[in-house]
Protein backbone atom coordinates (compact mmCIF):
# COMPACT_ATOMS: atom_id res chain seq x y z
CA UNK A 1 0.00 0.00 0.00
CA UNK A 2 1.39 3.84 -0.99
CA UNK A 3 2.40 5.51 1.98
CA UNK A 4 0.04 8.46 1.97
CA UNK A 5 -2.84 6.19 1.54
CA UNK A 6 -1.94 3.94 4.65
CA UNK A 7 -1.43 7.37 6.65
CA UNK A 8 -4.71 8.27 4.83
CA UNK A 9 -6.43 5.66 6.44
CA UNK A 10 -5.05 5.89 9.36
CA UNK A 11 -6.13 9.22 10.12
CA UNK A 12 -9.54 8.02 9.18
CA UNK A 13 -9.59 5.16 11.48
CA UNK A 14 -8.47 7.21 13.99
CA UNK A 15 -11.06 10.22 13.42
CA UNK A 16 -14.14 7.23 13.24
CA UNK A 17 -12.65 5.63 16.84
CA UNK A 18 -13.03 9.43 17.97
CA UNK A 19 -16.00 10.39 16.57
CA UNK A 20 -17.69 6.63 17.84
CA UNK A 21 -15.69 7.78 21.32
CA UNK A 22 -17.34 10.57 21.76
CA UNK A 23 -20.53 9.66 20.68
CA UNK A 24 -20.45 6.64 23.38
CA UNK A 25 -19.07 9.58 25.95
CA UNK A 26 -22.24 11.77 25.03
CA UNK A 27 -24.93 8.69 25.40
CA UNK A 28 -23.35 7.87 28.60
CA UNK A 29 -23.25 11.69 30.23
CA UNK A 30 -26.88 12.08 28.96
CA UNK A 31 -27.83 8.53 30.77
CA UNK A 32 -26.29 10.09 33.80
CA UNK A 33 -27.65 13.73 33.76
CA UNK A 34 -31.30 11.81 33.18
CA UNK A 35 -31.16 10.50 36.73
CA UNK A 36 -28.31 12.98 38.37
CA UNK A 37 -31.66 15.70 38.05
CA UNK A 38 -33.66 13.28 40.27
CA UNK A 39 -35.48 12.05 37.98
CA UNK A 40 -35.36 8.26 38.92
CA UNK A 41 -35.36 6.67 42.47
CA UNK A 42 -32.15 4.50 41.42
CA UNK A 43 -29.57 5.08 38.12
CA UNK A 44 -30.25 0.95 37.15
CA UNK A 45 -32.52 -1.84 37.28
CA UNK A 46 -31.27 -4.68 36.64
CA UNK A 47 -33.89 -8.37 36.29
CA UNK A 48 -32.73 -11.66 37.13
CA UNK A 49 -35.45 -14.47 36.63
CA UNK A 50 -37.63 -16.48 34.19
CA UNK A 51 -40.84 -16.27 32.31
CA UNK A 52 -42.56 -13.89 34.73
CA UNK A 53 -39.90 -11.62 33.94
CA UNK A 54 -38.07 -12.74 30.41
CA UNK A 55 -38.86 -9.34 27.95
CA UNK A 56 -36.83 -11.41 24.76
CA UNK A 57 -34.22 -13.12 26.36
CA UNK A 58 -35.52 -15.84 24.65
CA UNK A 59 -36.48 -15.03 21.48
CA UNK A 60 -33.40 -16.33 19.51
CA UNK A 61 -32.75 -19.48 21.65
CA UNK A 62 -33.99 -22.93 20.58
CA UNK A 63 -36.93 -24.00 22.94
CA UNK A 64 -40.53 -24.41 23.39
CA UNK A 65 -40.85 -21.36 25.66
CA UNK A 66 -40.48 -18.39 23.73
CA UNK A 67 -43.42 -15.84 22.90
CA UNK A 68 -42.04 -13.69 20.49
CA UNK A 69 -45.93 -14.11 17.96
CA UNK A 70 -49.28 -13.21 18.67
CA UNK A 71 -51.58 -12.74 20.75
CA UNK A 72 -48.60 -12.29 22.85
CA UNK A 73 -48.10 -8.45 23.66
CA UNK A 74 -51.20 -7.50 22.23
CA UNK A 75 -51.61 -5.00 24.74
CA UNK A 76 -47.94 -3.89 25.12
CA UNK A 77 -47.25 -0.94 22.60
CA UNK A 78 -44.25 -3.10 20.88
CA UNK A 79 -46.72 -5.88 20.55
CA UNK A 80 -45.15 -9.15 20.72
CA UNK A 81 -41.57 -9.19 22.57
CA UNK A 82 -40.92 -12.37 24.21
CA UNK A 83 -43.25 -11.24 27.25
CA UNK A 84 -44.88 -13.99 28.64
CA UNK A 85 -48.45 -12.18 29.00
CA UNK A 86 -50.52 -9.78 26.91
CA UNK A 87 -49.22 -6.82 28.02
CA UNK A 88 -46.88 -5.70 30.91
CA UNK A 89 -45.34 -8.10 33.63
CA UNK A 90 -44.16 -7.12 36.91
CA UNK A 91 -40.67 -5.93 36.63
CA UNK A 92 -42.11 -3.34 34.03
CA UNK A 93 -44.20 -1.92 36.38
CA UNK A 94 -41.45 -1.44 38.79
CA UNK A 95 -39.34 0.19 36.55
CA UNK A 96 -42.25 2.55 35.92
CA UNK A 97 -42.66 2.83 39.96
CA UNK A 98 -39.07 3.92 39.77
CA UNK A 99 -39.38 6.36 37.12
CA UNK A 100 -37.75 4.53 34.21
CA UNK A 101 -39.42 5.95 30.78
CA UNK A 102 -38.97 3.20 29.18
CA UNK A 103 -38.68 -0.97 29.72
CA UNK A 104 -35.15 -2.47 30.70
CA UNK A 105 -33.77 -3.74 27.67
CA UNK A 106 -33.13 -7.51 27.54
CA UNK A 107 -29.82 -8.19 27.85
CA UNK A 108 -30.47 -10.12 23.98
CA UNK A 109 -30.42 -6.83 22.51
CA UNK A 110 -28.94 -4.49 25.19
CA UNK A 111 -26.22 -1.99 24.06
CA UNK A 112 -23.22 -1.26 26.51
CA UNK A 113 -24.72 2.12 27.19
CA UNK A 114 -27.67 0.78 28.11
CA UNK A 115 -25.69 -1.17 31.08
CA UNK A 116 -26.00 2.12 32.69
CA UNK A 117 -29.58 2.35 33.40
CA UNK A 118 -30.55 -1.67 33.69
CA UNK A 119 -30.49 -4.96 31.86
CA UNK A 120 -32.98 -7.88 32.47
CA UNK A 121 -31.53 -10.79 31.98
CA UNK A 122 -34.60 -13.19 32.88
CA UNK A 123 -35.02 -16.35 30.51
CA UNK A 124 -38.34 -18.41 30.25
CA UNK A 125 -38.22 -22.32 31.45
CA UNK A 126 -34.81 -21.06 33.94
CA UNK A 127 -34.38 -22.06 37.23
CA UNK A 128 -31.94 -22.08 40.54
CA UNK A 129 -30.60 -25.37 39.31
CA UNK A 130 -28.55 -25.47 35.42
CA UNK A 131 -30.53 -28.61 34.56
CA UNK A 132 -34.30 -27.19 35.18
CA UNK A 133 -36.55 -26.65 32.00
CA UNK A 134 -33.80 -28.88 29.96
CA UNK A 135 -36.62 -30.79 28.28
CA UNK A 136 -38.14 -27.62 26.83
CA UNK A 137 -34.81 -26.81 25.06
CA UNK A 138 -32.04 -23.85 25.41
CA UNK A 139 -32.85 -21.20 28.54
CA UNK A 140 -30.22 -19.00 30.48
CA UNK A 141 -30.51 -20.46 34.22
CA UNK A 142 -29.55 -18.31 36.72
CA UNK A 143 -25.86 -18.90 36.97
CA UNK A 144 -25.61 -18.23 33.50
CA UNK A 145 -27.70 -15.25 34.01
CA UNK A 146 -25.10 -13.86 36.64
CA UNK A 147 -22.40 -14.62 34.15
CA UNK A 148 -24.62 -12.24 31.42
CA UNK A 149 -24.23 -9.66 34.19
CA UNK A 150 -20.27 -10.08 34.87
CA UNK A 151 -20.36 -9.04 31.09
CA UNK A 152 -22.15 -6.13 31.92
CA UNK A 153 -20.12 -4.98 34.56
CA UNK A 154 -17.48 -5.27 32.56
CA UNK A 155 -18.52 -3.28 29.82
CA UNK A 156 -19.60 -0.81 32.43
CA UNK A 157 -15.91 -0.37 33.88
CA UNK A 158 -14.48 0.23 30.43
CA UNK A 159 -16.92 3.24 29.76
CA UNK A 160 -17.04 4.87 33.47
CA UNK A 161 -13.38 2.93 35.01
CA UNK A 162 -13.60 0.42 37.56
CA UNK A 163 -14.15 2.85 40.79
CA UNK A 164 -17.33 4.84 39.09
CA UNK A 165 -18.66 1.82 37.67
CA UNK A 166 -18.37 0.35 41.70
CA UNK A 167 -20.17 3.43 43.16
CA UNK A 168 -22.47 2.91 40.48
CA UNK A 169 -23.70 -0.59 40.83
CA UNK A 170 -24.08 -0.15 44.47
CA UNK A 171 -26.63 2.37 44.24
CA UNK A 172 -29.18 0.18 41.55
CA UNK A 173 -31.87 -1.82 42.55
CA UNK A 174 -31.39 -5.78 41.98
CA UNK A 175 -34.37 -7.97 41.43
CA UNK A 176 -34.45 -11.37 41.58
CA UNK A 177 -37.68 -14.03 40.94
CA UNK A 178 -36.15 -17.88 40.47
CA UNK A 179 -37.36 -21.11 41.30
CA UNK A 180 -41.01 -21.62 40.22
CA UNK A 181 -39.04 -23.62 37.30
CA UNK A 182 -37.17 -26.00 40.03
CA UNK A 183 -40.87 -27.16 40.82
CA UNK A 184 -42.28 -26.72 37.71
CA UNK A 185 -40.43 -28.13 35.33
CA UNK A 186 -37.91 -30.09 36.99
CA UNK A 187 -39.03 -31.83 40.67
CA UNK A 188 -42.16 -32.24 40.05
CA UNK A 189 -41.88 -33.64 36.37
CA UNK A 190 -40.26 -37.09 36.95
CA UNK A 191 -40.78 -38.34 33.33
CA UNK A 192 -37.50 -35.92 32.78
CA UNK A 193 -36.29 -35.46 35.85
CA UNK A 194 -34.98 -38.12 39.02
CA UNK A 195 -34.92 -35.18 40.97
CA UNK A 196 -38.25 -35.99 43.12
CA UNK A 197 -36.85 -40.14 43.44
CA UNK A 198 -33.64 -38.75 45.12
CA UNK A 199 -34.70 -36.01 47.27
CA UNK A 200 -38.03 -35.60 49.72
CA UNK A 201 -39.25 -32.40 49.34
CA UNK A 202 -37.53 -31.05 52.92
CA UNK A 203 -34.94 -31.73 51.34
CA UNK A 204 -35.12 -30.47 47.80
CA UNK A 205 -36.38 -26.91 49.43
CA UNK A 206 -33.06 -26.81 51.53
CA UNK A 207 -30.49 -27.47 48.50
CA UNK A 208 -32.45 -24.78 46.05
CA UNK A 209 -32.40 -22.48 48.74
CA UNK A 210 -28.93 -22.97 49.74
CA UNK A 211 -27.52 -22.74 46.02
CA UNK A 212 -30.39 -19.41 45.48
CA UNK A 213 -27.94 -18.10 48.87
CA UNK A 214 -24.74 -18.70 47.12
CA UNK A 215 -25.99 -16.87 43.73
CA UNK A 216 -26.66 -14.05 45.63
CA UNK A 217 -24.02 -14.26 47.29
CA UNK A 218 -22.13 -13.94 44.27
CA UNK A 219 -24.28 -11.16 42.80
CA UNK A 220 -23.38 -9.17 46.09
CA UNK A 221 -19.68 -10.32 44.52
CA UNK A 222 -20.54 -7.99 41.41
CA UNK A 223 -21.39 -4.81 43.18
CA UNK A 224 -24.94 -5.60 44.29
CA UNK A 225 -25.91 -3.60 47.24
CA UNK A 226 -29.58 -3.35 46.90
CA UNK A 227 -31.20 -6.92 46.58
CA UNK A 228 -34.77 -7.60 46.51
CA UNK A 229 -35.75 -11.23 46.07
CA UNK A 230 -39.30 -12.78 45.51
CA UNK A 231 -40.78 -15.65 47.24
CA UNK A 232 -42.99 -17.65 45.08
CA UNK A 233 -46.69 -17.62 44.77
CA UNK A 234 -49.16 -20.57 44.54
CA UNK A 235 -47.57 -22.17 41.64
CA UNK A 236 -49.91 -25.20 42.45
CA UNK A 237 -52.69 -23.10 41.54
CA UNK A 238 -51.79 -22.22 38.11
CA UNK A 239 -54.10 -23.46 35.19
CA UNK A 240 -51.50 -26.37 34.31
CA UNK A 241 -50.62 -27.52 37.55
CA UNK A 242 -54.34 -27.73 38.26
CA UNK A 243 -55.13 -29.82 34.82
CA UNK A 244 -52.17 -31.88 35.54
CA UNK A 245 -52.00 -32.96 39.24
CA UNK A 246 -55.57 -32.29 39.72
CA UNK A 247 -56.75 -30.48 43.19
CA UNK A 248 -58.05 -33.37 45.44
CA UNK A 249 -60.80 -31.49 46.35
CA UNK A 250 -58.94 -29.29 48.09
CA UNK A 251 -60.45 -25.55 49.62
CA UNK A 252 -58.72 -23.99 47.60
CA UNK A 253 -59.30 -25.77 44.56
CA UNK A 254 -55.18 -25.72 43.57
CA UNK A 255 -52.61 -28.90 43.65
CA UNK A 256 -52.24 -27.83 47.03
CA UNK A 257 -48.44 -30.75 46.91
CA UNK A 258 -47.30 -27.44 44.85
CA UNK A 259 -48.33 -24.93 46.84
CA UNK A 260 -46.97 -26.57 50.25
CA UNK A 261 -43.59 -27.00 48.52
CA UNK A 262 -43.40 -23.31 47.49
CA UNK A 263 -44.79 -22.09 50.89
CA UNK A 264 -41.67 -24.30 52.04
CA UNK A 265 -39.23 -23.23 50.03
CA UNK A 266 -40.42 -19.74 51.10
CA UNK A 267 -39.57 -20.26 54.66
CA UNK A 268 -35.95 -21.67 54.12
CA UNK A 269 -35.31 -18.63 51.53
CA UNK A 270 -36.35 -16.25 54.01
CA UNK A 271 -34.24 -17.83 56.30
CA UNK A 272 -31.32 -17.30 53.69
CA UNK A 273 -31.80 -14.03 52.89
CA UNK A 274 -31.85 -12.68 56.66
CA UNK A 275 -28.33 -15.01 57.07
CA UNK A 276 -27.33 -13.15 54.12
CA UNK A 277 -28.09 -9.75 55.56
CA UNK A 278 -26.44 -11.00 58.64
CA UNK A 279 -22.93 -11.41 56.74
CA UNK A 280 -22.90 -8.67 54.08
CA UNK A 281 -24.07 -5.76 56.68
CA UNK A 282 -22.81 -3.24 53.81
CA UNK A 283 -25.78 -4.91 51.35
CA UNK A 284 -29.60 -4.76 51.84
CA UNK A 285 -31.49 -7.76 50.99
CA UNK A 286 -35.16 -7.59 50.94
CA UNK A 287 -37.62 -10.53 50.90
CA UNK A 288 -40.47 -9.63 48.50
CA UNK A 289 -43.35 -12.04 50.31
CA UNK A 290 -46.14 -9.26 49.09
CA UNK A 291 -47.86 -10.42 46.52
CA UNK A 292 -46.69 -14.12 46.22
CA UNK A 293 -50.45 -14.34 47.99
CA UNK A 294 -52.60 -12.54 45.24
CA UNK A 295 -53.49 -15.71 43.36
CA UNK A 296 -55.57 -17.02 46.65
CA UNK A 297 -56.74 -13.69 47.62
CA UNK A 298 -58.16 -13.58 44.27
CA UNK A 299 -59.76 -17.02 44.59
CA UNK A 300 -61.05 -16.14 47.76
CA UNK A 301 -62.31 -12.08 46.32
CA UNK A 302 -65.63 -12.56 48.17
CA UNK A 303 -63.79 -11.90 51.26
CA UNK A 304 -61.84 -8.96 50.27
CA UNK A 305 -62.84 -4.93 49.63
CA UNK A 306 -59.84 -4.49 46.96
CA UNK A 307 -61.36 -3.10 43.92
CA UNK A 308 -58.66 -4.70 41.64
CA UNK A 309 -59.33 -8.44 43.06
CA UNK A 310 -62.80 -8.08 42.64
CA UNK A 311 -62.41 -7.30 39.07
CA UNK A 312 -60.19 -10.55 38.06
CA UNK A 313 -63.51 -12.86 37.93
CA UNK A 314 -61.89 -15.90 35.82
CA UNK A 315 -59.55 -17.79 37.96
CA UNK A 316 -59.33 -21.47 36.54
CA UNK A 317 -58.83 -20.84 32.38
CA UNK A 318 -56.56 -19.11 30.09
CA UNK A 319 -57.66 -15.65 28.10
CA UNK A 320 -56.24 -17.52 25.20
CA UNK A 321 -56.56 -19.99 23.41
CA UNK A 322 -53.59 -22.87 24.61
CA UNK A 323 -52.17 -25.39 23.00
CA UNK A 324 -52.19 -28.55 25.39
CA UNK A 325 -48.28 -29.63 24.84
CA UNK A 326 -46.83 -26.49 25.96
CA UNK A 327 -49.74 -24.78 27.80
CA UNK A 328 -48.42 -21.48 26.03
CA UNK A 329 -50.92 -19.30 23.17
CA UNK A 330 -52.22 -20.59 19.99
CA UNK A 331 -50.33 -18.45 17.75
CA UNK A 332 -52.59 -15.67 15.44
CA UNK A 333 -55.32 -17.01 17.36
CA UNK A 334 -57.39 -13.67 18.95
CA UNK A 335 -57.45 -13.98 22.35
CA UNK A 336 -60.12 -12.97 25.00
CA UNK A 337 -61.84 -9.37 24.81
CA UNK A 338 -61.98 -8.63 28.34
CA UNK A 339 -58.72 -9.35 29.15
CA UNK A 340 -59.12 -7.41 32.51
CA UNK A 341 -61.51 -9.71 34.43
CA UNK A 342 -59.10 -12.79 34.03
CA UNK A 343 -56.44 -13.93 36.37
CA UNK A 344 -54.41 -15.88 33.75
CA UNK A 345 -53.00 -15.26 30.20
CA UNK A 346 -52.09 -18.89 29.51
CA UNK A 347 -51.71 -21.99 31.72
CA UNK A 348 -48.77 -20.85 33.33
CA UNK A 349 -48.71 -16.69 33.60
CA UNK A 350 -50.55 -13.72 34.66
CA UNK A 351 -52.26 -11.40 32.60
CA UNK A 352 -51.48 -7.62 33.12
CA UNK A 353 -54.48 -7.03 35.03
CA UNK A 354 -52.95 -9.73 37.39
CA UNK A 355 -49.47 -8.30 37.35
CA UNK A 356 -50.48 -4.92 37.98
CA UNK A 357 -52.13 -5.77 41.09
CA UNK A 358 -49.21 -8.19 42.24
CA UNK A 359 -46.82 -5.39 41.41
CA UNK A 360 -48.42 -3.00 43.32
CA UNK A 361 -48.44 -5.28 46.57
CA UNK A 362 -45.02 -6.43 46.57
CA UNK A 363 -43.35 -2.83 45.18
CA UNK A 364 -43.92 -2.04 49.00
CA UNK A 365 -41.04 -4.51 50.12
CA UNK A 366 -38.63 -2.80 47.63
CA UNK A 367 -39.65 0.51 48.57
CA UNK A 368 -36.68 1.27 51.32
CA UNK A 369 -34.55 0.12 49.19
CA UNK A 370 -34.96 3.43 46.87
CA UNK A 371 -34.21 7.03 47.88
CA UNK A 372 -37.65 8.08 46.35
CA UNK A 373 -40.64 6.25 43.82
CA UNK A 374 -43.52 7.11 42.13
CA UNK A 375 -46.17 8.17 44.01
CA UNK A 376 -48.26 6.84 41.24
CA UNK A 377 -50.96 4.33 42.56
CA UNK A 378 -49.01 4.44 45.89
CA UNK A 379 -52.58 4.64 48.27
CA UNK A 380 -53.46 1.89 46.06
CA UNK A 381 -50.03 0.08 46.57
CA UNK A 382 -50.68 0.27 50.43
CA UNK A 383 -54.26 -1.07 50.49
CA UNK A 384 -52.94 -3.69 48.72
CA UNK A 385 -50.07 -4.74 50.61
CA UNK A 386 -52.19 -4.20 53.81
CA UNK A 387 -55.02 -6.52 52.17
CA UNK A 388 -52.05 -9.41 51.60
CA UNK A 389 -51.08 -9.56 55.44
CA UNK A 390 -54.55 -9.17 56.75
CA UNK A 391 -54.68 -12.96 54.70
């Protein structure tokens, strides 16, 4: 090559790493200005989970549990993203409770600027345990999931060095919803799984909680200061658990074996988490129990005064129309037109009526874990909450 045209080029090259330099350098000073004003109650949210949280983590992966078609999102302004529900699902409304504009990006198609204000790195079928959900094909379980974030943090050091990027982390809010999958789709499924042969359920509880303690553990590990973790809900009373394990004429009309195992697990991660606080006194980790009652306060709406419950009317069937192998949407099919008086989207998740509610409840855990929130909805965030431990 001449030697004018290699210096040529060179200068070029040099002016485009500029120029794309300082166009990162602007994106990431007006990211910080957008919340140095006030204008959020934490800089970054970042979403650890699975399908109650997964915004198109999933989309690209090979598996049965991905949502990325129709009727899917067909009350979310994008339409269909890879949200498990029709609309928005609970970590959305907290990050509109914490005055984000818009949704956390999925880590899928996050940018590193966008590591500045939140990632969610939640996956459909994933669990505490790598082998959960295997027989639905490719997911991100959570240790892979905290791996997504070390890549994040990384990317964060190189734009804002190590030290800012540390004083940064510390001051987001982490979320974290697992193990509804461990039960789900892995101990209680023992045509895939041996898991329920070599463990009693005391003792299955104890190892997910123990290895749920060491994750967080090691999230704390990656700058985490502000931890909120949810308990699960009645997963027993979901439409697929009921079809498939049947209810035994229970009260409470749910697989009530599923429901005693999450109320379990419940009680040893509780335990955890206060350990946890115990050890890492710099850190505050918050059990999110709020909520994780709404599906049998709903059942049992005759006994409550909360608007909102009495609204969800249709407790046992999907708003749309499921196919039986996966329990997820027909796709193209239209789905129900009052999506607001029913309690489930599919055989597995919430609608956004559902999640709204939930949301609201359990925001009230995470609330001292932020300097400030929206006040948005907040009397109807405290009836709420107050309505879940009068149960």
């Amino acid at each position: 090559m001449l030697p004018l045209v290699s210096v040529l080029l060179e200068m070029v090259s040099r002016r485009v790493w500029v120029a794309a330099a300082a166009a990162t350098a602007l994106m990431v000073m007006a990211r910080l200005s957008s919340f140095a004003d006030g204008e959020k109650a934490v800089p970054c949210y970042y979403i650890f989970g699975d399908s109650l949280a997964d915004s198109g983590n999933n989309n690209m992966l090979q598996t049965v549990a991905k949502v990325d078609y129709s009727p899917y999102g067909v009350d979310f302004p994008r339409g269909p993203t890879g949200r498990f529900t029709n609309g928005r699902n609970i970590v959305d409304f907290f990050a509109e409770y914490l005055g984000f504009e818009c949704p956390i990006p999925p880590f899928a198609t996050a940018t590193d600027v966008d590591t500045l204000t939140g990632v969610n790195y939640a996956s459909g079928s994933a669990g505490i345990l790598q082998q959960t959900g295997a027989q639905l094909g490719q997911r991100i379980p959570l240790d892979v999931q905290l791996d997504n974030h070390g890549v994040s943090v990384s990317a964060l050091a190189k734009i804002t060095g190590a030290a800012a990027a540390s004083r940064h982390l510390g001051q987001c809010l982490y979320t974290l919803g697992a193990g509804n999958n461990d039960f789900l789709n892995n101990y209680f499924r023992p045509e895939f799984y041996p898991t329920s042969r070599t463990y009693t359920v005391k003792r299955f509880t104890a190892l997910l909680a123990n290895r749920y303690a060491q994750q967080l553990q090691r999230l704390y590990g990656l700058g985490a200061r502000k931890i909120g973790v949810f308990a699960l809900g009645q997963i027993g009373c979901v439409p697929f658990a009921i079809r498939r394990y049947g209810n035994n004429g229970s009260a409470s009309g749910c697989a009530e074996a599923l429901n005693d195992a999450a109320a379990l697990f419940n009680v040893r991660l509780k335990s955890a988490i206060n350990r946890l606080q115990a050890k890492l006194t710099d850190a505050q980790f918050v059990y999110i129990g709020s909520g994780s009652d709404m599906l049998m306060m709903v059942r049992q709406k005759n006994s409550t005064t909360v608007t909102e419950l009495k609204a969800l009317e249709v407790v046992d069937c999907a708003c749309c129309t499921v196919e039986v192998s996966s329990g997820q949407c027909v796709p193209d099919k239209a789905p129900c037109p009052d999506r607001s008086s029913y309690v489930f989207w599919d055989w597995f998740h919430p609608t956004e009526a559902l999640n709204s509610v939930t949301a609201a409840a359990a925001f009230e855990a995470v609330r001292p874990l932020v300097a400030h929130s929206s006040s948005v909805g907040e009397s109807s965030m405290l009836r709420l909450a107050a309505a879940v431990q009068a149960m």
